[in-house]
Protein backbone atom coordinates (compact mmCIF):
# COMPACT_ATOMS: atom_id res chain seq x y z
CA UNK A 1 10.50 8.36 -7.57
CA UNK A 2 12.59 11.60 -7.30
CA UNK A 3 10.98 12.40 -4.39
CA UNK A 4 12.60 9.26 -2.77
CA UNK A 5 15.79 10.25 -4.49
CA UNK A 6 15.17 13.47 -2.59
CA UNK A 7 15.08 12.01 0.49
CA UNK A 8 17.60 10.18 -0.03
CA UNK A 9 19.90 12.84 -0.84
CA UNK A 10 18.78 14.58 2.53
CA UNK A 11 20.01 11.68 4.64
CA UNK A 12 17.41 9.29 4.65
CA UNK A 13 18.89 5.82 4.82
CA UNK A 14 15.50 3.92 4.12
CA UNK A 15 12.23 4.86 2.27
CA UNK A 16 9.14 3.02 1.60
CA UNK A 17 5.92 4.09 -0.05
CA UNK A 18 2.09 3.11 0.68
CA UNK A 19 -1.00 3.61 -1.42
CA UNK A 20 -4.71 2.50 -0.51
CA UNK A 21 -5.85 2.10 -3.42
CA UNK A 22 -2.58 1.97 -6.12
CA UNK A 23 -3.46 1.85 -9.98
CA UNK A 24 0.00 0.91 -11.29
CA UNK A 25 -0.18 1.60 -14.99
CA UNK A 26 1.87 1.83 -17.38
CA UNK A 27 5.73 1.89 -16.76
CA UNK A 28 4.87 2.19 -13.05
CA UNK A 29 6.35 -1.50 -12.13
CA UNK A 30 9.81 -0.79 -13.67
CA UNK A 31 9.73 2.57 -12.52
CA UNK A 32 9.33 1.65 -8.92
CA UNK A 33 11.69 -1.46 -9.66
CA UNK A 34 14.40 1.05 -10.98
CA UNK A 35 13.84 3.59 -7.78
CA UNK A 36 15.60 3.87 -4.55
CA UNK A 37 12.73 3.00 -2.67
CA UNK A 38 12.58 0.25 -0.19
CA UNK A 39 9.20 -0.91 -0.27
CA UNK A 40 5.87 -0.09 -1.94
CA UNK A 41 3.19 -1.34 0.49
CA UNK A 42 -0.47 -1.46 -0.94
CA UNK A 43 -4.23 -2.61 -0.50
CA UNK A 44 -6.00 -5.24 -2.40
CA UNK A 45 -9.14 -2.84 -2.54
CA UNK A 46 -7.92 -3.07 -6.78
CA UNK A 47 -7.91 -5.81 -8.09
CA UNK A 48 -3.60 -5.99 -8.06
CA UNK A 49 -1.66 -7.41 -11.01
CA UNK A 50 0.98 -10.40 -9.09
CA UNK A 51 3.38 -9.03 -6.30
CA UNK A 52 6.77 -7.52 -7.89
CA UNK A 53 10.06 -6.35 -6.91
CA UNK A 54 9.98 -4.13 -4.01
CA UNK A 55 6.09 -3.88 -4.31
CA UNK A 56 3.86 -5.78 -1.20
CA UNK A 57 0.10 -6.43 -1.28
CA UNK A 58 -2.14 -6.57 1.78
CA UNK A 59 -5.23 -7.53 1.97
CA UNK A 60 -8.43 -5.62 3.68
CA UNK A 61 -10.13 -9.30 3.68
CA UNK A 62 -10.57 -9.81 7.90
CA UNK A 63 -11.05 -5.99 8.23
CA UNK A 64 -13.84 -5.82 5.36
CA UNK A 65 -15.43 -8.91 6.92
CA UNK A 66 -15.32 -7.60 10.54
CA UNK A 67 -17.00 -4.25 9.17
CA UNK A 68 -19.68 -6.25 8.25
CA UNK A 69 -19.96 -8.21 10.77
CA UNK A 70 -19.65 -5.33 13.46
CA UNK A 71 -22.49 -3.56 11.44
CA UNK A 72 -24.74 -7.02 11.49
CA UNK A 73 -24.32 -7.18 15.60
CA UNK A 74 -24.58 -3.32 15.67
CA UNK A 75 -20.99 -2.40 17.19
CA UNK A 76 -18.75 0.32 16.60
CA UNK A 77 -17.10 0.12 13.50
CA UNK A 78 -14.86 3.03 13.48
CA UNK A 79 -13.35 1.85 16.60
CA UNK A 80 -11.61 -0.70 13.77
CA UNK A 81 -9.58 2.89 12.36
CA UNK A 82 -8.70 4.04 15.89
């Protein structure tokens, strides 16, 4: 959170976060709720406690199941990630 505070100070007029795989323990929640950050973007790939205050969840559902189903037709999957 200070680093966004940082930022921030430096000019920055917007800042957002984003986390693959984001293990919010603890005071996390408030902390992020209490921060000047815009946005916390992150990945169902944990199981997420409900949507909060300036925190979004996206889900890897249609990519996951294309994977697979790129890998059952044998087609590129990485071309997914580029």
């Amino acid at each position: 959170m200070q680093a966004a505070n940082a930022v921030r100070a430096k000019g920055a007029s917007h800042v957002y976060a984003a986390a693959s795989h984001a293990i919010l323990s603890g005071k996390a929640r408030e902390r992020i709720a209490a921060s000047s950050l815009e946005e916390v973007v992150v990945t169902n790939t944990v199981p997420p406690a409900a949507d909060g205050d300036k925190i979004t969840v996206l889900s890897v559902a249609s990519l996951l199941g294309e994977g697979i189903r790129r890998i059952h037709e044998n087609t590129s999957v990485s071309s997914l990630f580029l």
